[in-house]
PDB file of N, CA and C in Angstrom:
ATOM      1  N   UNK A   1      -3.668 -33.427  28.734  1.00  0.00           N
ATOM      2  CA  UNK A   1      -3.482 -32.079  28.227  1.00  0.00           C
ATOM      3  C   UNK A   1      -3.705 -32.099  26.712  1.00  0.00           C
ATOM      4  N   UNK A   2      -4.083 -31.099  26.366  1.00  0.00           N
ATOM      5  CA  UNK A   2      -4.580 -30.841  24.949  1.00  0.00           C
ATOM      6  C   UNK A   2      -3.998 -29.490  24.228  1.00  0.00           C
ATOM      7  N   UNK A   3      -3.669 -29.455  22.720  1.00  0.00           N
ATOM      8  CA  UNK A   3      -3.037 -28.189  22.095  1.00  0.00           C
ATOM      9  C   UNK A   3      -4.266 -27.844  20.990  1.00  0.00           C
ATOM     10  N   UNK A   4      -4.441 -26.986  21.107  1.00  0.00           N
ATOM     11  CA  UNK A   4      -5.406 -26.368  20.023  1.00  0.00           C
ATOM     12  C   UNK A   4      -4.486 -25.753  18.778  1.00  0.00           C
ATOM     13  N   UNK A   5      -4.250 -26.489  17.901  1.00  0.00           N
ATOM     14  CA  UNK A   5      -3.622 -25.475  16.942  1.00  0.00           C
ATOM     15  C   UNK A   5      -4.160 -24.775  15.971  1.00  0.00           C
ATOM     16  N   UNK A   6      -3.675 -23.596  15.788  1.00  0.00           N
ATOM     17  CA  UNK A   6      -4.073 -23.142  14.162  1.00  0.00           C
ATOM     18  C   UNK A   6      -3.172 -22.566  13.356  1.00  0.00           C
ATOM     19  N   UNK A   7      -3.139 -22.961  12.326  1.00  0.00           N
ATOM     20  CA  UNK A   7      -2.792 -22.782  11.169  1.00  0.00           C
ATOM     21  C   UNK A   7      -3.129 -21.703  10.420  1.00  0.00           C
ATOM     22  N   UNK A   8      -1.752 -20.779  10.438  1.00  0.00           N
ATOM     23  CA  UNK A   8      -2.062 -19.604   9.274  1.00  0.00           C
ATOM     24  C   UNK A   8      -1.743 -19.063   8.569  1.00  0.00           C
ATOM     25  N   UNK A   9      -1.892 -19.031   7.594  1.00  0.00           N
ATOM     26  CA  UNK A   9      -1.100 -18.345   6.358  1.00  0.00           C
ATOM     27  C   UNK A   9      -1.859 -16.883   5.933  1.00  0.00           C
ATOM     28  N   UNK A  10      -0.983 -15.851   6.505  1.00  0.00           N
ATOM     29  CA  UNK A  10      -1.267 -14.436   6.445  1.00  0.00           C
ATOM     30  C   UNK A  10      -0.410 -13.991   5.226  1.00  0.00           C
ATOM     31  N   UNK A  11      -0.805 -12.680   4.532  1.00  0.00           N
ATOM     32  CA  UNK A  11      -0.679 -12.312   3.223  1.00  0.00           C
ATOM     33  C   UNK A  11       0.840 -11.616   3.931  1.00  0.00           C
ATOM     34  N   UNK A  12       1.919 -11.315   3.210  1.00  0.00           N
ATOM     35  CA  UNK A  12       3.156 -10.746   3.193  1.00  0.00           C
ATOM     36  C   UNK A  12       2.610  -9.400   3.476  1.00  0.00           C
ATOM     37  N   UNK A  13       2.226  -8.457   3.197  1.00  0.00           N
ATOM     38  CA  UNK A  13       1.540  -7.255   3.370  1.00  0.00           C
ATOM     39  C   UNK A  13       0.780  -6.863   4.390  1.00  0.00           C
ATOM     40  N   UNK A  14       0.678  -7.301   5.475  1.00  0.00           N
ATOM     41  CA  UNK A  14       0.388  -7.547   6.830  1.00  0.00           C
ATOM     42  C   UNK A  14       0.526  -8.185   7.604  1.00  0.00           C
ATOM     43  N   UNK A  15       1.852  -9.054   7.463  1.00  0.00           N
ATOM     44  CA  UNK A  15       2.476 -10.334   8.204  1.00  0.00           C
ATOM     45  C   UNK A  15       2.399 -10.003   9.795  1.00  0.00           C
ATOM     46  N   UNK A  16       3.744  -8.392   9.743  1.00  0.00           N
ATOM     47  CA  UNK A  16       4.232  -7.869  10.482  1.00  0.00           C
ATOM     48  C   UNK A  16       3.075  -7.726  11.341  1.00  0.00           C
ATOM     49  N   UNK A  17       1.937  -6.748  10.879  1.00  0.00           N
ATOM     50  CA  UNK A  17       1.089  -6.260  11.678  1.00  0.00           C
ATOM     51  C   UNK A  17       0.449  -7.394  12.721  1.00  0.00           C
ATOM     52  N   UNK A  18      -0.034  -8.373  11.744  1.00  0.00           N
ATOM     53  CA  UNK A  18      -0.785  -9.191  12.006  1.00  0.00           C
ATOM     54  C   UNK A  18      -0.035 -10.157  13.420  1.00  0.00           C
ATOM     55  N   UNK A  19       1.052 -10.238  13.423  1.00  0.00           N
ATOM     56  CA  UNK A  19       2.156 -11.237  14.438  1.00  0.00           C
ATOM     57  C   UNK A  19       2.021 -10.101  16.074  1.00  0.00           C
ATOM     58  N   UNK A  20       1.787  -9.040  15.586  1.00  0.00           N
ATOM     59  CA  UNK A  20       1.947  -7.937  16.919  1.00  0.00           C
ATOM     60  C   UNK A  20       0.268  -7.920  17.825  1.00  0.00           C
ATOM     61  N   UNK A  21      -0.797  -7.915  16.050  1.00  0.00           N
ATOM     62  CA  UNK A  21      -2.079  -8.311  16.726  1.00  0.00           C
ATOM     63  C   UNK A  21      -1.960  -9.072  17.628  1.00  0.00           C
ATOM     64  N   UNK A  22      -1.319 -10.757  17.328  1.00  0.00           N
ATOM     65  CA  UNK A  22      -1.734 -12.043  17.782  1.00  0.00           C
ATOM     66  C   UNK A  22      -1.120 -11.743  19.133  1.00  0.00           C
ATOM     67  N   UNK A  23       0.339 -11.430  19.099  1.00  0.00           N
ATOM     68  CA  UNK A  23       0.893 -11.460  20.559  1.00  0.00           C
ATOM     69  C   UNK A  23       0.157 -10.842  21.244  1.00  0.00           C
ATOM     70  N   UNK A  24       0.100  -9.400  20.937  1.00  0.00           N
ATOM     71  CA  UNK A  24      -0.475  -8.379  22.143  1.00  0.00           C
ATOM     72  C   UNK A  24      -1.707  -8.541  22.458  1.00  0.00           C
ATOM     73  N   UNK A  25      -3.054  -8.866  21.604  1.00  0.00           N
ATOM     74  CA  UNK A  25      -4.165  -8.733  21.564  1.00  0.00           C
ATOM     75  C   UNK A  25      -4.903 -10.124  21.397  1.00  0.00           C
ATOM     76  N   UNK A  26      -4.819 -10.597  20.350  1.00  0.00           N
ATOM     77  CA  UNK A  26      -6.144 -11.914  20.036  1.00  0.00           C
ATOM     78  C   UNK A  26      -5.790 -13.217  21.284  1.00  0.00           C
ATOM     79  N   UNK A  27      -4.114 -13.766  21.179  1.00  0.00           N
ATOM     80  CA  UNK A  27      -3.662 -14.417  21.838  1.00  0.00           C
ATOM     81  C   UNK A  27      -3.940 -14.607  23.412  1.00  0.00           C
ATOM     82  N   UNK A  28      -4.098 -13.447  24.270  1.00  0.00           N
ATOM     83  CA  UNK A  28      -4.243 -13.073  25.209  1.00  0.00           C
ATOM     84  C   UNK A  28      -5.723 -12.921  25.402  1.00  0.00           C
ATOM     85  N   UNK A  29      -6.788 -12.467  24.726  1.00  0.00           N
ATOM     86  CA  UNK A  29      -8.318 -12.830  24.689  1.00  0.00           C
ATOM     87  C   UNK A  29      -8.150 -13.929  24.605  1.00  0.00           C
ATOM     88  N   UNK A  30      -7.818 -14.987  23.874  1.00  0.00           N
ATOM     89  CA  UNK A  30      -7.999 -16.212  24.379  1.00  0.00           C
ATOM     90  C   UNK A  30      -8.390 -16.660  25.247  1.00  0.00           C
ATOM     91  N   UNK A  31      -6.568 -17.079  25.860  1.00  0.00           N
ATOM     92  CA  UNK A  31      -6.362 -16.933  27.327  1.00  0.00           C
ATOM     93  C   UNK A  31      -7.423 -16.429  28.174  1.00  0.00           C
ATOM     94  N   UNK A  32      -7.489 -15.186  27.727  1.00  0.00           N
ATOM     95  CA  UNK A  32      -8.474 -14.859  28.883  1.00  0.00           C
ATOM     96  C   UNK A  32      -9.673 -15.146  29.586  1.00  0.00           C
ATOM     97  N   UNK A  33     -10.262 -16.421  28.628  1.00  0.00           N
ATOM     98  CA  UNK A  33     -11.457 -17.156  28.275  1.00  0.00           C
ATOM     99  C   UNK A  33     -11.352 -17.831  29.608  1.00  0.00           C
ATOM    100  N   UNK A  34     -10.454 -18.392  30.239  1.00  0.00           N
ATOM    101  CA  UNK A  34     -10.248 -19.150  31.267  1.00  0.00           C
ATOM    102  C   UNK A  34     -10.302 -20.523  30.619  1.00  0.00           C
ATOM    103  N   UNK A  35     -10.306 -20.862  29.558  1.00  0.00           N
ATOM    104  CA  UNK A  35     -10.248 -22.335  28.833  1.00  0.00           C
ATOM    105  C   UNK A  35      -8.340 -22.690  28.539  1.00  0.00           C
ATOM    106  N   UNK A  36      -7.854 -21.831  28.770  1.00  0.00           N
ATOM    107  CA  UNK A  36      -6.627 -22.284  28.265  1.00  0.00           C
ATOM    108  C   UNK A  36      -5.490 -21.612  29.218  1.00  0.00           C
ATOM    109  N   UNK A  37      -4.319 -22.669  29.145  1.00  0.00           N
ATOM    110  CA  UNK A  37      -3.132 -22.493  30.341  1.00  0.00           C
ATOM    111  C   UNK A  37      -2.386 -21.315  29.834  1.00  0.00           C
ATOM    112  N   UNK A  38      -2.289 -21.872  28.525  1.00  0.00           N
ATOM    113  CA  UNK A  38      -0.877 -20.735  27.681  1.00  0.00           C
ATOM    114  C   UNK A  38      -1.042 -20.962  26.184  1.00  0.00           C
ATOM    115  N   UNK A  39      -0.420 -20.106  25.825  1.00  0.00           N
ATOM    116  CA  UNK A  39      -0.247 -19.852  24.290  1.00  0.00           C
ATOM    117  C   UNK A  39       1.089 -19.476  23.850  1.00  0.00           C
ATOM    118  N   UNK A  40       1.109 -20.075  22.727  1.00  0.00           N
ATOM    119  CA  UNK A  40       2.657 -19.608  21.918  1.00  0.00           C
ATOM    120  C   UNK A  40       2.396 -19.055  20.320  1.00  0.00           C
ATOM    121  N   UNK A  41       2.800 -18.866  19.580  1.00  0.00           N
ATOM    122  CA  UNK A  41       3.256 -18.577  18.388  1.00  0.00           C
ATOM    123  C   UNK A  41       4.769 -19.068  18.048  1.00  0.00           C
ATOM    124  N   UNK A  42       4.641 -19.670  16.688  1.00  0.00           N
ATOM    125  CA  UNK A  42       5.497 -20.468  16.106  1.00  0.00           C
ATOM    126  C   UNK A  42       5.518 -20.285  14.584  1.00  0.00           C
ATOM    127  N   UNK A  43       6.538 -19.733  13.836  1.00  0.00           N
ATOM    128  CA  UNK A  43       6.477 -19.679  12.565  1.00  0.00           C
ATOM    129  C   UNK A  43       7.288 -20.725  12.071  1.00  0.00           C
ATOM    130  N   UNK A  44       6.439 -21.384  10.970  1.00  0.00           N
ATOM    131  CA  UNK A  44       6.543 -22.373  10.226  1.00  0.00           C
ATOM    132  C   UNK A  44       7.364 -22.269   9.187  1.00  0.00           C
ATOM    133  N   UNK A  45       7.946 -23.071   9.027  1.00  0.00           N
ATOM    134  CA  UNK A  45       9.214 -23.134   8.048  1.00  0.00           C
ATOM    135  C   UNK A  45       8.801 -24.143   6.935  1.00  0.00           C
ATOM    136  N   UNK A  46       9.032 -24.147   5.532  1.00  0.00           N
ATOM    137  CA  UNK A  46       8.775 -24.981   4.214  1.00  0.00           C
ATOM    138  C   UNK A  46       8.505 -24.477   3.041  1.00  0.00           C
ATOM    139  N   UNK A  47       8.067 -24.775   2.161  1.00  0.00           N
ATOM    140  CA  UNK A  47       7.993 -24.236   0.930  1.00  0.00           C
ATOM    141  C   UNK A  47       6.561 -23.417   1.162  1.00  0.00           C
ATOM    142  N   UNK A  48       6.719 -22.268   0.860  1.00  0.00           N
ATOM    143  CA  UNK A  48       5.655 -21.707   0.750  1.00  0.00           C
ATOM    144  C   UNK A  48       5.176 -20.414  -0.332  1.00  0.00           C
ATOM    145  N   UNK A  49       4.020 -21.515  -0.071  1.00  0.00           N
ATOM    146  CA  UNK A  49       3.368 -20.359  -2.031  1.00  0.00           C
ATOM    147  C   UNK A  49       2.602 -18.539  -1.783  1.00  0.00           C
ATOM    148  N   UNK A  50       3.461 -18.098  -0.912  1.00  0.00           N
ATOM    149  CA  UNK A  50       3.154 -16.646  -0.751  1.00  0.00           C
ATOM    150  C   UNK A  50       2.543 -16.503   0.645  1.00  0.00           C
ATOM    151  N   UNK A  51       3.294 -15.286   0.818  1.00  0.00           N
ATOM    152  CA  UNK A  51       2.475 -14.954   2.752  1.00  0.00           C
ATOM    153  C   UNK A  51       3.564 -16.267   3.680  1.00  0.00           C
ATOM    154  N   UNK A  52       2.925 -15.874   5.096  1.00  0.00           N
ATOM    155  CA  UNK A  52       3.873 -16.519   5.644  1.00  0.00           C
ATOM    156  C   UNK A  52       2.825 -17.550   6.760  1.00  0.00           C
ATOM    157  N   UNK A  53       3.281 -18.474   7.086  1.00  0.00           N
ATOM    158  CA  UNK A  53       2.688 -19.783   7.627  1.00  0.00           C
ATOM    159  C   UNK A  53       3.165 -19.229   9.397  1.00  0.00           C
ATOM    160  N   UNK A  54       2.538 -19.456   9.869  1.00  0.00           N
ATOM    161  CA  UNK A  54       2.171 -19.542  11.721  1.00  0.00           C
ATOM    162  C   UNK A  54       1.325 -20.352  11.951  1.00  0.00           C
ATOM    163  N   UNK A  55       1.381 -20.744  13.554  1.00  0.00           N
ATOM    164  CA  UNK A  55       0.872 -22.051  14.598  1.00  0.00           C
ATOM    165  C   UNK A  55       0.834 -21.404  15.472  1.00  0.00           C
ATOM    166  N   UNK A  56      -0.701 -20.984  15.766  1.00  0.00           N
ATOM    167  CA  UNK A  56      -0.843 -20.649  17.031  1.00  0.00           C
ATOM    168  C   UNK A  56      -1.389 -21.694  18.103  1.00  0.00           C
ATOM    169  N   UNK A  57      -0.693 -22.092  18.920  1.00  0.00           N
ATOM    170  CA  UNK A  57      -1.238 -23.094  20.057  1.00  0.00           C
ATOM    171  C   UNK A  57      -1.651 -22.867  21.273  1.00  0.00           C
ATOM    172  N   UNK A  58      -2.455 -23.158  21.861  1.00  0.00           N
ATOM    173  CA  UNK A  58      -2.940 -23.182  23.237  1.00  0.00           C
ATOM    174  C   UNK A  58      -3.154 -24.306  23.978  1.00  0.00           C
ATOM    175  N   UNK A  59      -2.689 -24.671  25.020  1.00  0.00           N
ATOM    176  CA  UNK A  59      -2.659 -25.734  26.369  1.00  0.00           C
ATOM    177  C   UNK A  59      -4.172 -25.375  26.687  1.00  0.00           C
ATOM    178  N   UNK A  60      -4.986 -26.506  27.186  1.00  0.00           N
ATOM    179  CA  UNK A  60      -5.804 -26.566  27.727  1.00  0.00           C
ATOM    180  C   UNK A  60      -5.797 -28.031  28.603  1.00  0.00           C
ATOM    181  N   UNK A  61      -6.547 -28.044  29.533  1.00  0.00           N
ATOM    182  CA  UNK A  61      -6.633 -29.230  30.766  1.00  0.00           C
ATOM    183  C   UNK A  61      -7.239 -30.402  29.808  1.00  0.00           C
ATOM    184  N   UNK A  62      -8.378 -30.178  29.304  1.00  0.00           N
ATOM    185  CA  UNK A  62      -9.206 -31.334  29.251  1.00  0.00           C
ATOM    186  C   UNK A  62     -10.210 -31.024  27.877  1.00  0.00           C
ATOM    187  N   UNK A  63     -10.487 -32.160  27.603  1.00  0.00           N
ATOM    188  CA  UNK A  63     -11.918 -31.683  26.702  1.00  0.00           C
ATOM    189  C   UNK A  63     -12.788 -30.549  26.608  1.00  0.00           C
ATOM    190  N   UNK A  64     -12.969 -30.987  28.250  1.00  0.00           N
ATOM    191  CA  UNK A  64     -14.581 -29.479  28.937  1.00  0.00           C
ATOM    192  C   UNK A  64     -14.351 -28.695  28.875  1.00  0.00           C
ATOM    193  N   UNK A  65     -12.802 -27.993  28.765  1.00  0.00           N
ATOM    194  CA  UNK A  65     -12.196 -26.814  28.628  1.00  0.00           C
ATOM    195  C   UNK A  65     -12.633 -26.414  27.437  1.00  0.00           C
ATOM    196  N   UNK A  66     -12.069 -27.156  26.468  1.00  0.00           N
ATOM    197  CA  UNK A  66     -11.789 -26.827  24.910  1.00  0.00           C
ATOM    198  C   UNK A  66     -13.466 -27.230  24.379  1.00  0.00           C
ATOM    199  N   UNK A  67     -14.326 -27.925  24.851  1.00  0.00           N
ATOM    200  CA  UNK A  67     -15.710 -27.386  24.302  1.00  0.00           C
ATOM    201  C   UNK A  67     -15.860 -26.114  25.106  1.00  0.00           C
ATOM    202  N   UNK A  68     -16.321 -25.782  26.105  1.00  0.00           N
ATOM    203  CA  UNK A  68     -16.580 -24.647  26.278  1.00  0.00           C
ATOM    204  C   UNK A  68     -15.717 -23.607  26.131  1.00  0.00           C
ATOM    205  N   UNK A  69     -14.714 -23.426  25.507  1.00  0.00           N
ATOM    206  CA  UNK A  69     -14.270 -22.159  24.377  1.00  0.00           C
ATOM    207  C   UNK A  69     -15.176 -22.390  22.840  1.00  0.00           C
ATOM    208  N   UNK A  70     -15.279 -23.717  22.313  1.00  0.00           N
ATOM    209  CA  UNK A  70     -16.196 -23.772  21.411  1.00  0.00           C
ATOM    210  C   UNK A  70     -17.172 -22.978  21.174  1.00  0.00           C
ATOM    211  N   UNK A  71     -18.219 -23.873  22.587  1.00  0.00           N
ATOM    212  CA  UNK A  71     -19.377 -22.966  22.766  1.00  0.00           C
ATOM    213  C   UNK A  71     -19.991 -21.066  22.976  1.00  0.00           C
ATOM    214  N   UNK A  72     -18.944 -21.148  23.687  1.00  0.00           N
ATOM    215  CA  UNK A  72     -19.277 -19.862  24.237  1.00  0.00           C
ATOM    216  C   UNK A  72     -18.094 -18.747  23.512  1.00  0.00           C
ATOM    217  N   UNK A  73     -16.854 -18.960  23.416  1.00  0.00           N
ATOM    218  CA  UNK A  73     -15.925 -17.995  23.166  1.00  0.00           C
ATOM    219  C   UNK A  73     -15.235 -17.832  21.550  1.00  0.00           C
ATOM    220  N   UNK A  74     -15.591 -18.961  20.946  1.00  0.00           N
ATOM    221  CA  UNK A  74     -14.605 -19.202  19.817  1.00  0.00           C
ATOM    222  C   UNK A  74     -15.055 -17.808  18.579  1.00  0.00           C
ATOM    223  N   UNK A  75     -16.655 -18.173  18.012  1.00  0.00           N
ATOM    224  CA  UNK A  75     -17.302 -17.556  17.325  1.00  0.00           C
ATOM    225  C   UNK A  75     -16.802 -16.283  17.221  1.00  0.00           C
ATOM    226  N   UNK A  76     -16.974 -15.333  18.359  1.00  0.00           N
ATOM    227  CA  UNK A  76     -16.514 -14.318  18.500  1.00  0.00           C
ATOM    228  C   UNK A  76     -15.344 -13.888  18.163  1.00  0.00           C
ATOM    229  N   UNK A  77     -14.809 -14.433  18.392  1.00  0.00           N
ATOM    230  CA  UNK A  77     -12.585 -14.157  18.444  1.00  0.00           C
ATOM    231  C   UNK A  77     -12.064 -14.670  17.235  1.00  0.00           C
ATOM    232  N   UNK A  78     -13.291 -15.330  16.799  1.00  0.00           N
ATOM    233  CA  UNK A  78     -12.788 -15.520  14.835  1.00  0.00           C
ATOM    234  C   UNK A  78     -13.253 -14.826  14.453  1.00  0.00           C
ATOM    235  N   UNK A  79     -14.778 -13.959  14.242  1.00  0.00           N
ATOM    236  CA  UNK A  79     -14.827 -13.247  13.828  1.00  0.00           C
ATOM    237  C   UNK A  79     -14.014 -11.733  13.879  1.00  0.00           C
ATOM    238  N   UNK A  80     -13.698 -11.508  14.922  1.00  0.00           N
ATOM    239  CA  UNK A  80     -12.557 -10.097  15.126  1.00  0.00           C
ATOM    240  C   UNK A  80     -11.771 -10.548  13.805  1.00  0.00           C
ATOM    241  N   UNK A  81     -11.082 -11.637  14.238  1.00  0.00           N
ATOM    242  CA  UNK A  81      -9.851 -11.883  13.085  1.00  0.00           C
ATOM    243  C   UNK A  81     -10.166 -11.286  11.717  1.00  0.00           C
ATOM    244  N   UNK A  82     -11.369 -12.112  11.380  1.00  0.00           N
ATOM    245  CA  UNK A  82     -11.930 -12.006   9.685  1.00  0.00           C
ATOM    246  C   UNK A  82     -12.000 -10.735   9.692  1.00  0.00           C
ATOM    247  N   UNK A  83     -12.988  -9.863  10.471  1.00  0.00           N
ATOM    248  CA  UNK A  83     -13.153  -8.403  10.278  1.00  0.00           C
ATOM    249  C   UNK A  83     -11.850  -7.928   9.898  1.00  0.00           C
ATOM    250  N   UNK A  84     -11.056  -7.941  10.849  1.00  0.00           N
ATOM    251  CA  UNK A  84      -9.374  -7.130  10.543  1.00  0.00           C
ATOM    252  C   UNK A  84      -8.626  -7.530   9.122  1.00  0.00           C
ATOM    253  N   UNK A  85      -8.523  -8.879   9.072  1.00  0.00           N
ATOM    254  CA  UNK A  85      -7.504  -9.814   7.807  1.00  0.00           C
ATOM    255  C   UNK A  85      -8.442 -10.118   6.935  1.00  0.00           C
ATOM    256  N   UNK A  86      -9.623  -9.521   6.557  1.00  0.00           N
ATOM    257  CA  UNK A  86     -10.458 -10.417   5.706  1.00  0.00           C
ATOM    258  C   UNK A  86      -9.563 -10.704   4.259  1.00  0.00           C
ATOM    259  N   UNK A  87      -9.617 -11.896   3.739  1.00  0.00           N
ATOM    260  CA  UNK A  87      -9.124 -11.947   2.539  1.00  0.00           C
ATOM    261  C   UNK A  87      -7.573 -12.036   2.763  1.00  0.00           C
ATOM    262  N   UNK A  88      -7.291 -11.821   3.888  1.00  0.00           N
ATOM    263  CA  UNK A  88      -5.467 -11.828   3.570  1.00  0.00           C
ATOM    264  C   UNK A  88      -4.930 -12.808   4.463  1.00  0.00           C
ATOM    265  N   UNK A  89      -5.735 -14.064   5.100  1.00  0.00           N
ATOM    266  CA  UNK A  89      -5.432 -15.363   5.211  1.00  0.00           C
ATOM    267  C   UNK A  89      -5.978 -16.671   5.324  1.00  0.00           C
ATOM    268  N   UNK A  90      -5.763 -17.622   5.099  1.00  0.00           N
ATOM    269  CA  UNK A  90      -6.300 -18.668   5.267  1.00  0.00           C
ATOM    270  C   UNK A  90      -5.727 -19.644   6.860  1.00  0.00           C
ATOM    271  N   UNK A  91      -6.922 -20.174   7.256  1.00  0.00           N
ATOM    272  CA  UNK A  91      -6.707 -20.961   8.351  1.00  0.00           C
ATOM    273  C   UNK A  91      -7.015 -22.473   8.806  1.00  0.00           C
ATOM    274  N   UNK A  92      -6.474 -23.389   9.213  1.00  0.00           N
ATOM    275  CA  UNK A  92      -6.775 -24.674   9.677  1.00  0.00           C
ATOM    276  C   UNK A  92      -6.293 -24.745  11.371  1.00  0.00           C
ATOM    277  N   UNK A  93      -7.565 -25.354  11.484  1.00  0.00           N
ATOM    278  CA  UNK A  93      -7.493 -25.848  12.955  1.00  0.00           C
ATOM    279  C   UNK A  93      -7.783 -27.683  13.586  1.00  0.00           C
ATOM    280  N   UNK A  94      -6.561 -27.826  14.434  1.00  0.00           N
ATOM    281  CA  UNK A  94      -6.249 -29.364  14.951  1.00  0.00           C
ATOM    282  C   UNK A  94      -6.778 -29.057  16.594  1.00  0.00           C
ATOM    283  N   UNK A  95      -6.881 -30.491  16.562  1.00  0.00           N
ATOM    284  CA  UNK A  95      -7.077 -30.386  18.037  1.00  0.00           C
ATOM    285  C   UNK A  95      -5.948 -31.824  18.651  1.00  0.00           C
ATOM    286  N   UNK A  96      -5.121 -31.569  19.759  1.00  0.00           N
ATOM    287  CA  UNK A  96      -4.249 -32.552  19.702  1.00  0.00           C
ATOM    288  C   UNK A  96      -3.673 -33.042  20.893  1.00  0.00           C
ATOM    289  N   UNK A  97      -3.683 -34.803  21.251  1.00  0.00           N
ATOM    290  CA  UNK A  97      -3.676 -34.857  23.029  1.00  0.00           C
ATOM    291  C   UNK A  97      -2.267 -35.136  22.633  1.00  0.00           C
ATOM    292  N   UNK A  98      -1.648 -34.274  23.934  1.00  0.00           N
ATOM    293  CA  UNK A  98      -0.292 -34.388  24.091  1.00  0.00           C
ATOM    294  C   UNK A  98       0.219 -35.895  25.186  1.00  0.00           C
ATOM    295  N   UNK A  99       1.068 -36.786  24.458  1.00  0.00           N
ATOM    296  CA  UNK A  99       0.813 -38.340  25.303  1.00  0.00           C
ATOM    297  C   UNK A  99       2.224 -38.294  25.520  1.00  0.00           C
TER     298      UNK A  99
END
């Protein structure tokens, strides 16, 4: 099994909005890809230099899963993001086998 994480630091000024996007809407396109089991959201706790830090994760089976969201689904569903938040976060993404 595998976790896709990402890392995000959204601007204070659309935190709120942005946490209701992820649940109701982006999170669930995911998912819907058929590449992934489940998803969570997790806010991150530490020192932080403005805006607020989230981990969005997704379960997936195997590799083949998580390339083909690569291939075919990813592009897309980041770009929505940027369109909506442009400028009001930054993001990092892990990829990680759960042992």
């Amino acid at each position: 099994m595998l976790i896709y994480n990402v890392t995000i630091n959204i601007d204070e000024s659309v935190a709120d909005e942005w946490v209701q996007w992820m649940k109701k809407v982006h999170m669930p396109e995911v998912v819907a890809t058929g590449c992934f089991l489940e998803s969570r959201l997790c806010r991150v706790f530490g020192e932080e230099q403005g805006g607020r830090t989230y981990a969005a994760q997704y379960t997936c089976k195997n590799i083949t899963d998580f390339d083909r969201y690569q291939r075919e689904f990813a592009s897309a569903l980041q770009a929505d993001a940027l369109k909506r938040y442009d400028g009001k976060f930054a993001a990092f993404r892990t990829l990680m086998e759960i042992v």
